[in-house]
C-alpha atoms as a PDB file:
ATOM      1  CA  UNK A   1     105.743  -0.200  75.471  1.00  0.00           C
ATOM      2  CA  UNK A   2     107.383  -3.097  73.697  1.00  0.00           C
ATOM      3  CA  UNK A   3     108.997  -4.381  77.052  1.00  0.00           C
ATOM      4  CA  UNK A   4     105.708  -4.019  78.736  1.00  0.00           C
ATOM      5  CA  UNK A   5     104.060  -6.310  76.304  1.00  0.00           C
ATOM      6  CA  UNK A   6     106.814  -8.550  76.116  1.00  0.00           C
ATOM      7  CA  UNK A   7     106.627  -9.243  80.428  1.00  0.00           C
ATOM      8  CA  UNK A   8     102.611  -9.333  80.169  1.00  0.00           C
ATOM      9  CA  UNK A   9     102.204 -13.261  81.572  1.00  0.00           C
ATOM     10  CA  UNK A  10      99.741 -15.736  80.628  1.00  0.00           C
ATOM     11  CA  UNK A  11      97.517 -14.891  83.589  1.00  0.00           C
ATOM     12  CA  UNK A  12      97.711 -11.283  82.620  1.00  0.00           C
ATOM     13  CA  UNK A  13      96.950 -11.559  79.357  1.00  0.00           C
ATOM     14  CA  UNK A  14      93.689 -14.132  80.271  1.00  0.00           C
ATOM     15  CA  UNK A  15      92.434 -11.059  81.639  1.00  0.00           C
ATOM     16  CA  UNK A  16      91.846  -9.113  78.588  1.00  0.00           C
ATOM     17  CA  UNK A  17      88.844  -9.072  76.335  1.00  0.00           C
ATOM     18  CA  UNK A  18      89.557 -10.434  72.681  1.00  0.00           C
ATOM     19  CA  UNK A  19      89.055  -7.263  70.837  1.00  0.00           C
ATOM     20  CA  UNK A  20      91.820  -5.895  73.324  1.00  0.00           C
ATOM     21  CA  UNK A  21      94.214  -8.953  72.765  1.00  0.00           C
ATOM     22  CA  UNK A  22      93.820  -8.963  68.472  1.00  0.00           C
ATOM     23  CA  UNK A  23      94.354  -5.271  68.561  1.00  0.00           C
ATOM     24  CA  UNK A  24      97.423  -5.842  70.490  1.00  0.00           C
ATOM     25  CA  UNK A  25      98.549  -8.797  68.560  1.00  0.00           C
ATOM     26  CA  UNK A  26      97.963  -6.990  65.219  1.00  0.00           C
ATOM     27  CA  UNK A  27     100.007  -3.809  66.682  1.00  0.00           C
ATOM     28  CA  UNK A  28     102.743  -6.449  67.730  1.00  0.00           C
ATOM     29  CA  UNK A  29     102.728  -8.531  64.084  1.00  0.00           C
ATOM     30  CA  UNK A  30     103.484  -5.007  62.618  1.00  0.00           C
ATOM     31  CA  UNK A  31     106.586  -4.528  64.276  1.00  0.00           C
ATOM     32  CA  UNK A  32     107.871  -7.336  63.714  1.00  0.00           C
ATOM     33  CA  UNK A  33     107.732  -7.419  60.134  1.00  0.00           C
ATOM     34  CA  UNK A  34     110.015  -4.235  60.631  1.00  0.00           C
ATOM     35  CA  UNK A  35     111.823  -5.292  63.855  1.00  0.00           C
ATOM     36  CA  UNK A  36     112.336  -9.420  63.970  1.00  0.00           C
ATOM     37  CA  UNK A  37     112.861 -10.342  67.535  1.00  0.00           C
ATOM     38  CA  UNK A  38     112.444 -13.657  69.420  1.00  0.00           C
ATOM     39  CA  UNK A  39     111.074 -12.324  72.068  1.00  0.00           C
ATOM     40  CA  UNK A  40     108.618 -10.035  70.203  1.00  0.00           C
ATOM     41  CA  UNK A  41     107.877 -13.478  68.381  1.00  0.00           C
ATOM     42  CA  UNK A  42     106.798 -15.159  71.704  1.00  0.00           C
ATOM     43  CA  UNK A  43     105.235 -12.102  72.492  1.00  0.00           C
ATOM     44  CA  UNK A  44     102.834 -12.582  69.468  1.00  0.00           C
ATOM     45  CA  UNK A  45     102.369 -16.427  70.497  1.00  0.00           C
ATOM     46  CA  UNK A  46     101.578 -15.277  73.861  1.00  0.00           C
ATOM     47  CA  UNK A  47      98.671 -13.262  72.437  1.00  0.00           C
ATOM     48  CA  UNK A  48      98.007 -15.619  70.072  1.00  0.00           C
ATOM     49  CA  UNK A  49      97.633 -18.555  72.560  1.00  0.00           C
ATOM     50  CA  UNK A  50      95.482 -16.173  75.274  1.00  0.00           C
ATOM     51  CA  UNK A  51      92.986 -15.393  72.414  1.00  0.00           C
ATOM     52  CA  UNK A  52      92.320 -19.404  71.822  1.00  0.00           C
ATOM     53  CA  UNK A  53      92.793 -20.028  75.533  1.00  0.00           C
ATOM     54  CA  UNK A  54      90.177 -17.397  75.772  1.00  0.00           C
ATOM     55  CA  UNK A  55      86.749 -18.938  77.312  1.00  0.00           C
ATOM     56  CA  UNK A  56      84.272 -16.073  74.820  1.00  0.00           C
ATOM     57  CA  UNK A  57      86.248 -17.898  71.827  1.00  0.00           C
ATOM     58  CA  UNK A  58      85.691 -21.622  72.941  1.00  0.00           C
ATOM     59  CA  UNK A  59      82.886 -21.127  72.212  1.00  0.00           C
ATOM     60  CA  UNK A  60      83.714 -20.822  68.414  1.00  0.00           C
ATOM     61  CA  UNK A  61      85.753 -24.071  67.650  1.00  0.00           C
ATOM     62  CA  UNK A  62      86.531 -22.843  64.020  1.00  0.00           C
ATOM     63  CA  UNK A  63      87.818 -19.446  65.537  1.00  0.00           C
ATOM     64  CA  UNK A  64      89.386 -21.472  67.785  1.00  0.00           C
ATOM     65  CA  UNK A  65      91.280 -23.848  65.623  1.00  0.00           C
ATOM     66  CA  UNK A  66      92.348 -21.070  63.034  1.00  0.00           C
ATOM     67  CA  UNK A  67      93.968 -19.737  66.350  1.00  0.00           C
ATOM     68  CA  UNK A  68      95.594 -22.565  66.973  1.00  0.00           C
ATOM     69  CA  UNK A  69      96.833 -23.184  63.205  1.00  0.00           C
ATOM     70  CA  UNK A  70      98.247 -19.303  63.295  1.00  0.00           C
ATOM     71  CA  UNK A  71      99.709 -20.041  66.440  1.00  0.00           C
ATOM     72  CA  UNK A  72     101.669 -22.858  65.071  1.00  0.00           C
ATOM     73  CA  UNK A  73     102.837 -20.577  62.453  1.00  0.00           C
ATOM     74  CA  UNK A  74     104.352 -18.059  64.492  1.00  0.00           C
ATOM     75  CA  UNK A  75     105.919 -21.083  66.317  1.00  0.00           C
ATOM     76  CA  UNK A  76     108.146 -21.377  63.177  1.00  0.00           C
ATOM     77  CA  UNK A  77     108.838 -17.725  62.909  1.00  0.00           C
ATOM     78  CA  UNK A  78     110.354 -18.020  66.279  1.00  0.00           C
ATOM     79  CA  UNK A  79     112.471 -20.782  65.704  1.00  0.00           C
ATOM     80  CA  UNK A  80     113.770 -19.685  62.772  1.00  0.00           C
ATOM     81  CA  UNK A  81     114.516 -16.180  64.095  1.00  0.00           C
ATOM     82  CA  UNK A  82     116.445 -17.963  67.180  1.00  0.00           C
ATOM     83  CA  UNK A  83     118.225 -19.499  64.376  1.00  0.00           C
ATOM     84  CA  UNK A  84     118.192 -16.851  62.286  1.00  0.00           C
ATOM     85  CA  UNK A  85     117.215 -18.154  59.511  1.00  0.00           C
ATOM     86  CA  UNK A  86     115.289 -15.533  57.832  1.00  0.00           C
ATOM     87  CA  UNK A  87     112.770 -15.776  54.912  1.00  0.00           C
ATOM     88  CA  UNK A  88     113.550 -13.357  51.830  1.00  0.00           C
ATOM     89  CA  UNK A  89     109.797 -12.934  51.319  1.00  0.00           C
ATOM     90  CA  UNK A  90     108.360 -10.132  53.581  1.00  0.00           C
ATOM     91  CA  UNK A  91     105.611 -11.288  56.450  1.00  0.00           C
ATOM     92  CA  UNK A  92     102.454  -9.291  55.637  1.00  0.00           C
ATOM     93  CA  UNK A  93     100.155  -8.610  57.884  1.00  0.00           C
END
C-alpha cells in the first residue's frame, strides 16, 4: 500500500474528498514516525498540499493557512531526512 500512496499524483489526489485525504495523511504521519523515508515525507506533503489545494477547504482560510503552516513543517522533515539529519525527540502525531 505504501508504494501506492507514494505514486498517487497531484491530480489523483485532487480527486479525493478531505475526510479521505486526512485519514490518509494521518495513516501516513504514523508510519513515519516508525519508518522515516523521504519519499513517505513527500508523500505526506503531497496530502498535505491536496487538502489546502482542496476547493471545500478554500473556503475556510484559517483551515487553509494551518494547512499551509503544517505543510511547511513537513517541508523540513524532508530535508532533513534527505540529509539525514534526524531529531532525537520523537514526531508525535
Amino acid at each position: 500500500m505504501q508504494h501506492l500512496l507514494a505514486q498517487l499524483s497531484a491530480d489523483d489526489l485532487a480527486h479525493l474528498e478531505p475526510r479521505v485525504l486526512e485519514s490518509r495523511l494521518g495513516d501516513l504521519i504514523r508510519r513515519y514516525v516508525h519508518q522515516r523515508s523521504t519519499d513517505l515525507a513527500d508523500t505526506v506533503i503531497r496530502h498535505i498540499e491536496a487538502l489546502y489545494l482542496h476547493p471545500d477547504l478554500c473556503k475556510d482560510p484559517d483551515r487553509q493557512c494551518a494547512y499551509r503552516r503544517f505543510a511547511c513543517h513537513w517541508r523540513c522533515l524532508a530535508a532533513q531526512t534527505r540529509t539525514g539529519a534526524r531529531r532525537d525527540t520523537p514526531f508525535t502525531a
